[in-house]
N, C-alpha and C. Protein backbone atom coordinates (compact mmCIF):
# COMPACT_ATOMS: atom_id res chain seq x y z
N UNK A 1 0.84 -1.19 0.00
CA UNK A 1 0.00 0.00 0.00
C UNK A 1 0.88 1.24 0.00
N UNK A 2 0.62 2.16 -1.11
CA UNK A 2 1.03 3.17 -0.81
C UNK A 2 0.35 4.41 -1.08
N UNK A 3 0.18 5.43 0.50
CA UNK A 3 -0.73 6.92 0.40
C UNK A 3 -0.55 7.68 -0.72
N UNK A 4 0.30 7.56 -1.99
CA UNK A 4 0.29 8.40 -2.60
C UNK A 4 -0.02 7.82 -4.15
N UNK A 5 -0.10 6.95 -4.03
CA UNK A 5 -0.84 6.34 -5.21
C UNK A 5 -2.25 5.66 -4.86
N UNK A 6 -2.96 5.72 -6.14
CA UNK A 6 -4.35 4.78 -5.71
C UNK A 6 -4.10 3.07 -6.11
N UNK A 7 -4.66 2.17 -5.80
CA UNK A 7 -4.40 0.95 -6.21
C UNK A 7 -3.97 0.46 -8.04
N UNK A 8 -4.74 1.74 -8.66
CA UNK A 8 -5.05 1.67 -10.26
C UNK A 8 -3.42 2.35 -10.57
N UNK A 9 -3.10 3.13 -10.22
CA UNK A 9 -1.87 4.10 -10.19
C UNK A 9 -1.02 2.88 -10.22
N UNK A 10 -1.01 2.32 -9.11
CA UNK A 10 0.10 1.18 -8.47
C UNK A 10 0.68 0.00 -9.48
N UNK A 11 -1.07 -0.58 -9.92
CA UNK A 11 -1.00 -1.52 -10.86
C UNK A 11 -0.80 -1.37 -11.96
N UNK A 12 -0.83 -0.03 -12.56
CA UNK A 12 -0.16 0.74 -13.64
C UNK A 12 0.91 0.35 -13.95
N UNK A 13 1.48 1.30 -12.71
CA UNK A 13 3.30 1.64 -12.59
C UNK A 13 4.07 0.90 -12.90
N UNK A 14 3.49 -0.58 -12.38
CA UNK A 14 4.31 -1.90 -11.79
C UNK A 14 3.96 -3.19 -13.46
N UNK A 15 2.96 -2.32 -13.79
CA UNK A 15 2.31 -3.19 -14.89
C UNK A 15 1.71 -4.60 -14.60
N UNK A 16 1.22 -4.54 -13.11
CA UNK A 16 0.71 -5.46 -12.49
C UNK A 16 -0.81 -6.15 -13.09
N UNK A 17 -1.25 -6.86 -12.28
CA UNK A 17 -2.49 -7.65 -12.98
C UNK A 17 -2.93 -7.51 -11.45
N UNK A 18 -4.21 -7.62 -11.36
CA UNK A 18 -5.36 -7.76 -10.34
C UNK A 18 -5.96 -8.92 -10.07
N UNK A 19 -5.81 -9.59 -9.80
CA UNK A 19 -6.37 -11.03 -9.78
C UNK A 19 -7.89 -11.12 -8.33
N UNK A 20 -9.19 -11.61 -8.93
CA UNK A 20 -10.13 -11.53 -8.45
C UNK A 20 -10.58 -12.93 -7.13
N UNK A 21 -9.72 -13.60 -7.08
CA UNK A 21 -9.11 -14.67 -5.94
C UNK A 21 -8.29 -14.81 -5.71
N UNK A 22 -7.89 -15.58 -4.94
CA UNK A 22 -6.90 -16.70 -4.61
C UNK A 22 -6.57 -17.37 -5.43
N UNK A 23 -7.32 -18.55 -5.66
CA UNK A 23 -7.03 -19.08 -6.84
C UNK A 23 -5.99 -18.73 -8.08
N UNK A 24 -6.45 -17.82 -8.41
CA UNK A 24 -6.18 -16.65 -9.85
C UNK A 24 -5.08 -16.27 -9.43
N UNK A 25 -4.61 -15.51 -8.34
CA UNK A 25 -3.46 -15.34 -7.84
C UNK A 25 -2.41 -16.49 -7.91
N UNK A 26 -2.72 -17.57 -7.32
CA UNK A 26 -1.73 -18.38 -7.75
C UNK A 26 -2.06 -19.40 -8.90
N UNK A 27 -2.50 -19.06 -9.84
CA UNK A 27 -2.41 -19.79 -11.35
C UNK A 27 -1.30 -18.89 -12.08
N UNK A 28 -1.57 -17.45 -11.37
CA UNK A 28 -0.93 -16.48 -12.76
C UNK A 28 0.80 -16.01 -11.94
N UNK A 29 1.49 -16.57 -10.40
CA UNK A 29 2.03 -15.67 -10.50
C UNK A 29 3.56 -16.74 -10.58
N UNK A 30 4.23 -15.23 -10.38
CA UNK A 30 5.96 -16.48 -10.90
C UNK A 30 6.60 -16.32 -8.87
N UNK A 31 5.74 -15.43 -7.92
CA UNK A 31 6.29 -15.22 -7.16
C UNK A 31 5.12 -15.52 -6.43
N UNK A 32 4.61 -15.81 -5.14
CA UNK A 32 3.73 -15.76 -3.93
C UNK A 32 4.03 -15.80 -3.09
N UNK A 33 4.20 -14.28 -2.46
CA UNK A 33 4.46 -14.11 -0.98
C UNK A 33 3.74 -13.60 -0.05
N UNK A 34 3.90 -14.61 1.18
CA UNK A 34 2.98 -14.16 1.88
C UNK A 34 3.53 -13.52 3.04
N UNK A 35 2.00 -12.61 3.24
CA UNK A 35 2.26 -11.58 4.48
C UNK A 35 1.05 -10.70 5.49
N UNK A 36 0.18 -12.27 5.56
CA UNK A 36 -0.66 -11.87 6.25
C UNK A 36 -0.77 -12.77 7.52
N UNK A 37 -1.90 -12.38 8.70
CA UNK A 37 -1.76 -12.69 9.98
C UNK A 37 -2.08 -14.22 9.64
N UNK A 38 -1.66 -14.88 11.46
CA UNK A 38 -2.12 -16.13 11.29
C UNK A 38 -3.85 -15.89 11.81
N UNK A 39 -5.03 -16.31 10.99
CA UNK A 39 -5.98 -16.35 11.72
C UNK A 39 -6.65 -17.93 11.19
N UNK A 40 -8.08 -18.15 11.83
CA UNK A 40 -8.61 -19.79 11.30
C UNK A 40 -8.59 -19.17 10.12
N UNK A 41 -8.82 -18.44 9.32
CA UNK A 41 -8.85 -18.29 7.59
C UNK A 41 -7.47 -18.18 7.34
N UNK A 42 -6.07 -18.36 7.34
CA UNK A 42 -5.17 -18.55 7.35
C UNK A 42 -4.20 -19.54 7.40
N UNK A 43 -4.17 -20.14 8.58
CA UNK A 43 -4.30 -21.18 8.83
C UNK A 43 -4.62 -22.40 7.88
N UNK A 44 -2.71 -22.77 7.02
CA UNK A 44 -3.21 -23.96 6.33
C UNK A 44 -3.72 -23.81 5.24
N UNK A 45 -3.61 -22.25 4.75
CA UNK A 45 -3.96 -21.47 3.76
C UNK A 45 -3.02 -22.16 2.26
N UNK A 46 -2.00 -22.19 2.90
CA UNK A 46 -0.72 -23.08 1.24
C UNK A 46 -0.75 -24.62 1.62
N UNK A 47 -1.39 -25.68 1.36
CA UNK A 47 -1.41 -26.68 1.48
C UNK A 47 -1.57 -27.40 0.09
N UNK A 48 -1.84 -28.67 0.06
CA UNK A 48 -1.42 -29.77 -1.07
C UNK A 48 -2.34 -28.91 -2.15
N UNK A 49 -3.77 -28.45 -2.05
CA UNK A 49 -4.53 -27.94 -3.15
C UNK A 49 -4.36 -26.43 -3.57
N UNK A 50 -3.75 -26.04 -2.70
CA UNK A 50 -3.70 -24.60 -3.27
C UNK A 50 -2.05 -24.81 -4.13
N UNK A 51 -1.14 -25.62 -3.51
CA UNK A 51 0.12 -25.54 -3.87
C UNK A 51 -0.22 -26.09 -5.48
N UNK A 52 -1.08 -27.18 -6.04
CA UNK A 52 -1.16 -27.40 -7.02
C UNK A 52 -1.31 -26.63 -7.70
N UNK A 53 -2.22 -25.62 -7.50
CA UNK A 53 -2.61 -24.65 -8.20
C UNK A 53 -1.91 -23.35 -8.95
N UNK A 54 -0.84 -23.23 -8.04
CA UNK A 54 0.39 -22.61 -8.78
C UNK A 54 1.52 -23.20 -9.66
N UNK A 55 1.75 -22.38 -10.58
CA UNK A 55 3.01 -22.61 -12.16
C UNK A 55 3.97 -23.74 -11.30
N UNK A 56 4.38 -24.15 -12.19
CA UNK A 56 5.83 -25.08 -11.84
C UNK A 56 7.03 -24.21 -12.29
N UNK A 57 6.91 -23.09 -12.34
CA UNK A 57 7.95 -22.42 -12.53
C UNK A 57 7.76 -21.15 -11.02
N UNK A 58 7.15 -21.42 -10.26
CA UNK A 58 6.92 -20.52 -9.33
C UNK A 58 7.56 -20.91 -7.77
N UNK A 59 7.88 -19.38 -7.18
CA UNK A 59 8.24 -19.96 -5.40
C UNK A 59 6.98 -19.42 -4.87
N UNK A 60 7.82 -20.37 -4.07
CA UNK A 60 6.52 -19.88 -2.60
C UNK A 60 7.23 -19.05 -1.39
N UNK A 61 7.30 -17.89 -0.88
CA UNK A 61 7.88 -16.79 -0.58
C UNK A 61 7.13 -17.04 1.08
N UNK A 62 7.28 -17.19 1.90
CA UNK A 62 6.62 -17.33 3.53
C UNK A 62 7.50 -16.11 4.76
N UNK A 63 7.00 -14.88 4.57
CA UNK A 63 7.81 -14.23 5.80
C UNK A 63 6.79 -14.01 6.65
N UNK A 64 5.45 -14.43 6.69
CA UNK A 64 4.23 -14.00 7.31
C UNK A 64 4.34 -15.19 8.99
N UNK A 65 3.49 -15.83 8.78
CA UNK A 65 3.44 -17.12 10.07
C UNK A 65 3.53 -18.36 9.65
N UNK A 66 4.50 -19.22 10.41
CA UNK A 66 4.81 -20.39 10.18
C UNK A 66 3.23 -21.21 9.50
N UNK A 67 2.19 -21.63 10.25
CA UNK A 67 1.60 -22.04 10.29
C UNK A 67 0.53 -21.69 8.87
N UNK A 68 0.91 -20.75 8.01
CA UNK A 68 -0.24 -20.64 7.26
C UNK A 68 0.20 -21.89 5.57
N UNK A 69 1.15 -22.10 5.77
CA UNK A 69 1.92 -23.19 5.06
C UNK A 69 1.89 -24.19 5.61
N UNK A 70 1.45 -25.53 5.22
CA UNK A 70 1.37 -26.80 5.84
C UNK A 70 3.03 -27.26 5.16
N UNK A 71 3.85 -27.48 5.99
CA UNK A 71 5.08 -27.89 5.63
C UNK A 71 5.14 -29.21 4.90
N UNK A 72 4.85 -30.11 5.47
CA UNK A 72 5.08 -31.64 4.70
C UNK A 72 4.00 -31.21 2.94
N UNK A 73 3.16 -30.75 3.30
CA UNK A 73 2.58 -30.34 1.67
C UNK A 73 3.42 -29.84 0.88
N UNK A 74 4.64 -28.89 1.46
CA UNK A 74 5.27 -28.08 0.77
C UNK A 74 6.34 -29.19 0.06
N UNK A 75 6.80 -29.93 1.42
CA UNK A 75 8.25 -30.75 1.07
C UNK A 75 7.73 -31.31 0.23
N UNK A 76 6.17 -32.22 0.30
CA UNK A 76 5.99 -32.95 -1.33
C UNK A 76 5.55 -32.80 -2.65
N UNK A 77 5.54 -30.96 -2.39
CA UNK A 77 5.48 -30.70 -3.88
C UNK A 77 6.60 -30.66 -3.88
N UNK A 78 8.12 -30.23 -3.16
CA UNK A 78 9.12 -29.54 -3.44
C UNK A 78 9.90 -30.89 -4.23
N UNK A 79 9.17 -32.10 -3.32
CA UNK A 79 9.82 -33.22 -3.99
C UNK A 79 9.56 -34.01 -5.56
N UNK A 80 8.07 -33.10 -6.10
CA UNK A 80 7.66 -33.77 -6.87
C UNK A 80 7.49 -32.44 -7.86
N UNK A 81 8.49 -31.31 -8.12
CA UNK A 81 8.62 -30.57 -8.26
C UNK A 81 7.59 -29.89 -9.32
N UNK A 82 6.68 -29.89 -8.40
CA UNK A 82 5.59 -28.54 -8.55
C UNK A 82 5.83 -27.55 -8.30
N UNK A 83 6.37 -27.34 -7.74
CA UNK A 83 6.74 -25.64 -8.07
C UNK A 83 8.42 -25.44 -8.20
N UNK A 84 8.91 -24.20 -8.28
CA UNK A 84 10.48 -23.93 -8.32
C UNK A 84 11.03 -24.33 -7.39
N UNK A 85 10.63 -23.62 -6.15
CA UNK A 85 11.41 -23.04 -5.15
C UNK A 85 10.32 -22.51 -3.97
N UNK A 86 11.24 -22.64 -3.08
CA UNK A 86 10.57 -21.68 -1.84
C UNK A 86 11.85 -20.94 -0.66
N UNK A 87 11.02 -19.79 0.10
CA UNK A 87 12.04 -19.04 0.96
C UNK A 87 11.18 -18.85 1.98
N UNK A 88 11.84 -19.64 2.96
CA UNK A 88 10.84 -19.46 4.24
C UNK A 88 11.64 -18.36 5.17
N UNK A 89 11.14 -17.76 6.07
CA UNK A 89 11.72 -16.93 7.05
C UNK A 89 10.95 -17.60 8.61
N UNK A 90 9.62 -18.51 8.30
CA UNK A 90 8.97 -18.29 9.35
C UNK A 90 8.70 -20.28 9.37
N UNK A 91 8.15 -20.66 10.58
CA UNK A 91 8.30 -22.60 10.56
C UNK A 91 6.86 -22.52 11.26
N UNK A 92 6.38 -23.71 10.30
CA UNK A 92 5.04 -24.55 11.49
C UNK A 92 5.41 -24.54 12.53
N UNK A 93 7.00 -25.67 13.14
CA UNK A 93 6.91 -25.33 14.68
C UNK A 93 8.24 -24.44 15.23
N UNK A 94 8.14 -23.79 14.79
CA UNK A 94 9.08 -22.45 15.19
C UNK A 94 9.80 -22.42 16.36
N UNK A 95 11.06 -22.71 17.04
CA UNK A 95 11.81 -22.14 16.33
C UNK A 95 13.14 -23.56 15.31
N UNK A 96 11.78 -24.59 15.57
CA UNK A 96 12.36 -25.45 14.70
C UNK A 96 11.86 -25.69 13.43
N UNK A 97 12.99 -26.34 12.66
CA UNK A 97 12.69 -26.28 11.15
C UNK A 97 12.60 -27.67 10.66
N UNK A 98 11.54 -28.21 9.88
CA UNK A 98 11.65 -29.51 9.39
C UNK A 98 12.96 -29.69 8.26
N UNK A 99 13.12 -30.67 9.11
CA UNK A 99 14.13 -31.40 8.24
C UNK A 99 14.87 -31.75 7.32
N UNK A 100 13.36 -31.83 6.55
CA UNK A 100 13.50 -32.73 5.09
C UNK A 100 13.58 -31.13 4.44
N UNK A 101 13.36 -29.82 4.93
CA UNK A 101 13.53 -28.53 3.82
C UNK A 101 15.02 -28.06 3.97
N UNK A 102 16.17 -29.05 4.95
CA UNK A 102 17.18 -28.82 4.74
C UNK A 102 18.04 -29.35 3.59
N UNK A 103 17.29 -30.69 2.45
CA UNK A 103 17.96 -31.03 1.48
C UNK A 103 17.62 -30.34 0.35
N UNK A 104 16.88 -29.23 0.92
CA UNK A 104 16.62 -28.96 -1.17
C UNK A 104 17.77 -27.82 -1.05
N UNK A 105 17.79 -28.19 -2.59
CA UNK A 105 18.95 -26.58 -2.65
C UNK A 105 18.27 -25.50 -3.68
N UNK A 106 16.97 -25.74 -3.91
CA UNK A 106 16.23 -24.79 -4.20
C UNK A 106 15.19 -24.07 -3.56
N UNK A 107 15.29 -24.42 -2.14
CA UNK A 107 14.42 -23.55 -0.69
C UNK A 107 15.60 -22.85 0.16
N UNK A 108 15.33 -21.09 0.72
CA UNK A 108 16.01 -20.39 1.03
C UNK A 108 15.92 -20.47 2.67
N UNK A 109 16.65 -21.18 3.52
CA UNK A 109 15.84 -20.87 4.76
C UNK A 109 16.80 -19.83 5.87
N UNK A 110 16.03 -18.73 6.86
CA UNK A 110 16.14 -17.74 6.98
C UNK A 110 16.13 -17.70 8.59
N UNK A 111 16.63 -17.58 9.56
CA UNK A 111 15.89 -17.39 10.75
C UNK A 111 14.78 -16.66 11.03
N UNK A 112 13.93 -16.21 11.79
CA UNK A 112 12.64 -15.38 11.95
C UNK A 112 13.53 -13.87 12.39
N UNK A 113 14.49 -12.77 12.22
CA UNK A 113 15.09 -12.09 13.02
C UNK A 113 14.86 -10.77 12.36
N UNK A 114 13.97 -10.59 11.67
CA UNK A 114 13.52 -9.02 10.76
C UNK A 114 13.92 -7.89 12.12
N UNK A 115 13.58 -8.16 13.18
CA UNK A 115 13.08 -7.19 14.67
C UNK A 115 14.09 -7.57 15.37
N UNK A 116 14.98 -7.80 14.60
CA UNK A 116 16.39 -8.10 16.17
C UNK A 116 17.26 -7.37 16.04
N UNK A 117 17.12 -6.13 15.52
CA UNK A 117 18.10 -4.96 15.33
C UNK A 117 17.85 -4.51 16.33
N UNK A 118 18.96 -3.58 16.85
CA UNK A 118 18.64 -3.17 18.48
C UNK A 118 17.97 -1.33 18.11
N UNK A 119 17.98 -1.06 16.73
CA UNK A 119 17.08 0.02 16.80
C UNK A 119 15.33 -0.33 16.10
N UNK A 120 14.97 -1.25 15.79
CA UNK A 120 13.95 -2.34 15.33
C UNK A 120 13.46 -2.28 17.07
N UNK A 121 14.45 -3.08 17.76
CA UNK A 121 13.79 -3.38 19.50
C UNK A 121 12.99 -1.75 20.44
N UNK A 122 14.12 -0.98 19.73
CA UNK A 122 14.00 0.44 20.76
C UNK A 122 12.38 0.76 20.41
N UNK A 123 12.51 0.66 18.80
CA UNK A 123 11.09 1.69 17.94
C UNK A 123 9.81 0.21 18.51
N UNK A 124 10.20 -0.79 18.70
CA UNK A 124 9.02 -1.47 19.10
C UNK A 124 8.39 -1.33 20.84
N UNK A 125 9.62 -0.98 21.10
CA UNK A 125 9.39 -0.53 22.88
C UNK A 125 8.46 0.64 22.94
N UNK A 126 9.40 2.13 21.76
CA UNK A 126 8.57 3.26 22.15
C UNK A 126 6.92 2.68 21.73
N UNK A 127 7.02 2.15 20.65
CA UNK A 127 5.37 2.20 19.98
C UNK A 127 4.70 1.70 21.29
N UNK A 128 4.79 1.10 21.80
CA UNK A 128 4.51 0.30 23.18
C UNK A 128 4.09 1.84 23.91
N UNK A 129 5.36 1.92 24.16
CA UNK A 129 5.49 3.06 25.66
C UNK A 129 3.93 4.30 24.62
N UNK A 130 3.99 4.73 23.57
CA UNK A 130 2.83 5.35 23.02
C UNK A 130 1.90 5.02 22.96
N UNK A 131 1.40 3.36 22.56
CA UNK A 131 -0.24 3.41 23.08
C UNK A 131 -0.53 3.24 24.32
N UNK A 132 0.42 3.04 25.55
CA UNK A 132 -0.12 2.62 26.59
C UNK A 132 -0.47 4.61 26.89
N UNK A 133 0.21 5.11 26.88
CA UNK A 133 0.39 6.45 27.33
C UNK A 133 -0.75 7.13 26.54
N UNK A 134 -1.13 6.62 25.14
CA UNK A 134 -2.66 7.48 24.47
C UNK A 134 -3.88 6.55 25.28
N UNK A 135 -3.45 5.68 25.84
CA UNK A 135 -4.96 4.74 26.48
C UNK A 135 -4.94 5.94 27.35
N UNK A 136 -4.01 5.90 28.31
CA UNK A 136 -4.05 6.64 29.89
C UNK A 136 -4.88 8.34 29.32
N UNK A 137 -4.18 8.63 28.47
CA UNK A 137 -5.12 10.18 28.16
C UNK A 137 -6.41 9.99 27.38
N UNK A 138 -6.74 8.91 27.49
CA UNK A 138 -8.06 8.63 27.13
C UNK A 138 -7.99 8.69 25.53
N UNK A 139 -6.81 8.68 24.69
CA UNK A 139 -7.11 8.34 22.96
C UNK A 139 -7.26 6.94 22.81
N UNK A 140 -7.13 6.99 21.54
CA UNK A 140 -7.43 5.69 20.98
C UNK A 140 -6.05 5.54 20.40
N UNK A 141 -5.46 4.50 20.93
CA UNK A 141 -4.13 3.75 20.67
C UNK A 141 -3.76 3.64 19.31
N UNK A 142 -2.41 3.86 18.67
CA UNK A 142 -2.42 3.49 17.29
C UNK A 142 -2.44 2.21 16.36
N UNK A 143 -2.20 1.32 17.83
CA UNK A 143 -2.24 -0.28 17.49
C UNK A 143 -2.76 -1.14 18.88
N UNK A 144 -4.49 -0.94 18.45
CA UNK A 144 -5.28 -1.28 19.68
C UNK A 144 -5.58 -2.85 19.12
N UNK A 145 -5.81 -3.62 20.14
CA UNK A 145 -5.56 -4.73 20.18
C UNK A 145 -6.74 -5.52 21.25
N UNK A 146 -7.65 -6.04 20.44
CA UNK A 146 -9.23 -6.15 20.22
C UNK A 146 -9.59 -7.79 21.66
């Protein structure tokens, strides 16, 4: 997302395509990355039928939550090479990594450490130290949490 373009602007620029599912999304792309929360609609979201559904020339890109990728689905497309490649940053059981994604040499694997910069830690403390301090003056927090 970006405030200074509209979505049409964006998909312009980039000479992007819009795709009206899921599905469609992964029939048409050469890349799928994900980067949304873990919720039950999430959850198990890249598994054996959706993985079919994408190019054999395509990765599967995971910096979002371990869990929205069913791993052993992944290892047996990776083994029966349906798709390219994959780059995980994030694990089903975190902070361990299956196994069998240590023999491919076409999966990228990453520790989870985007936020372990010690100025990453500070700016996650202040954001902290700011909504607790807009609750107390009676605002509405910038990342209220339901």
């Amino acid at each position: 997302y970006d405030p200074y373009f509209t979505n049409k602007e964006i998909i312009e620029k980039f000479n992007a395509k819009s795709c009206d599912s899921l599905d469609e999304l992964l029939q048409n792309s050469d890349f799928v990355s994900l980067h949304c929360p873990s919720t039950k609609e999430t959850q198990n979201l890249i598994n054996k039928t959706s993985i079919k559904k994408m190019k054999k020339t395509a990765y599967l890109i995971n910096t979002a939550r371990g869990d929205i990728v069913v791993e052993e689905d992944l290892v047996e497309a990776l083994e029966n090479n349906l798709i390219k490649g994959a780059g995980l940053d994030v694990y089903e059981a975190e902070p361990k990594v299956n196994s069998k994604l240590l023999k491919f040499k076409n999966v990228f694997l990453l520790p989870h450490l985007g936020s372990a910069t010690e100025e990453t830690r500070e700016a996650m403390g202040m954001r902290v130290f700011d909504n607790v301090s807009a609750f107390f003056d009676g605002k509405e927090p910038k990342d209220r949490v339901v």
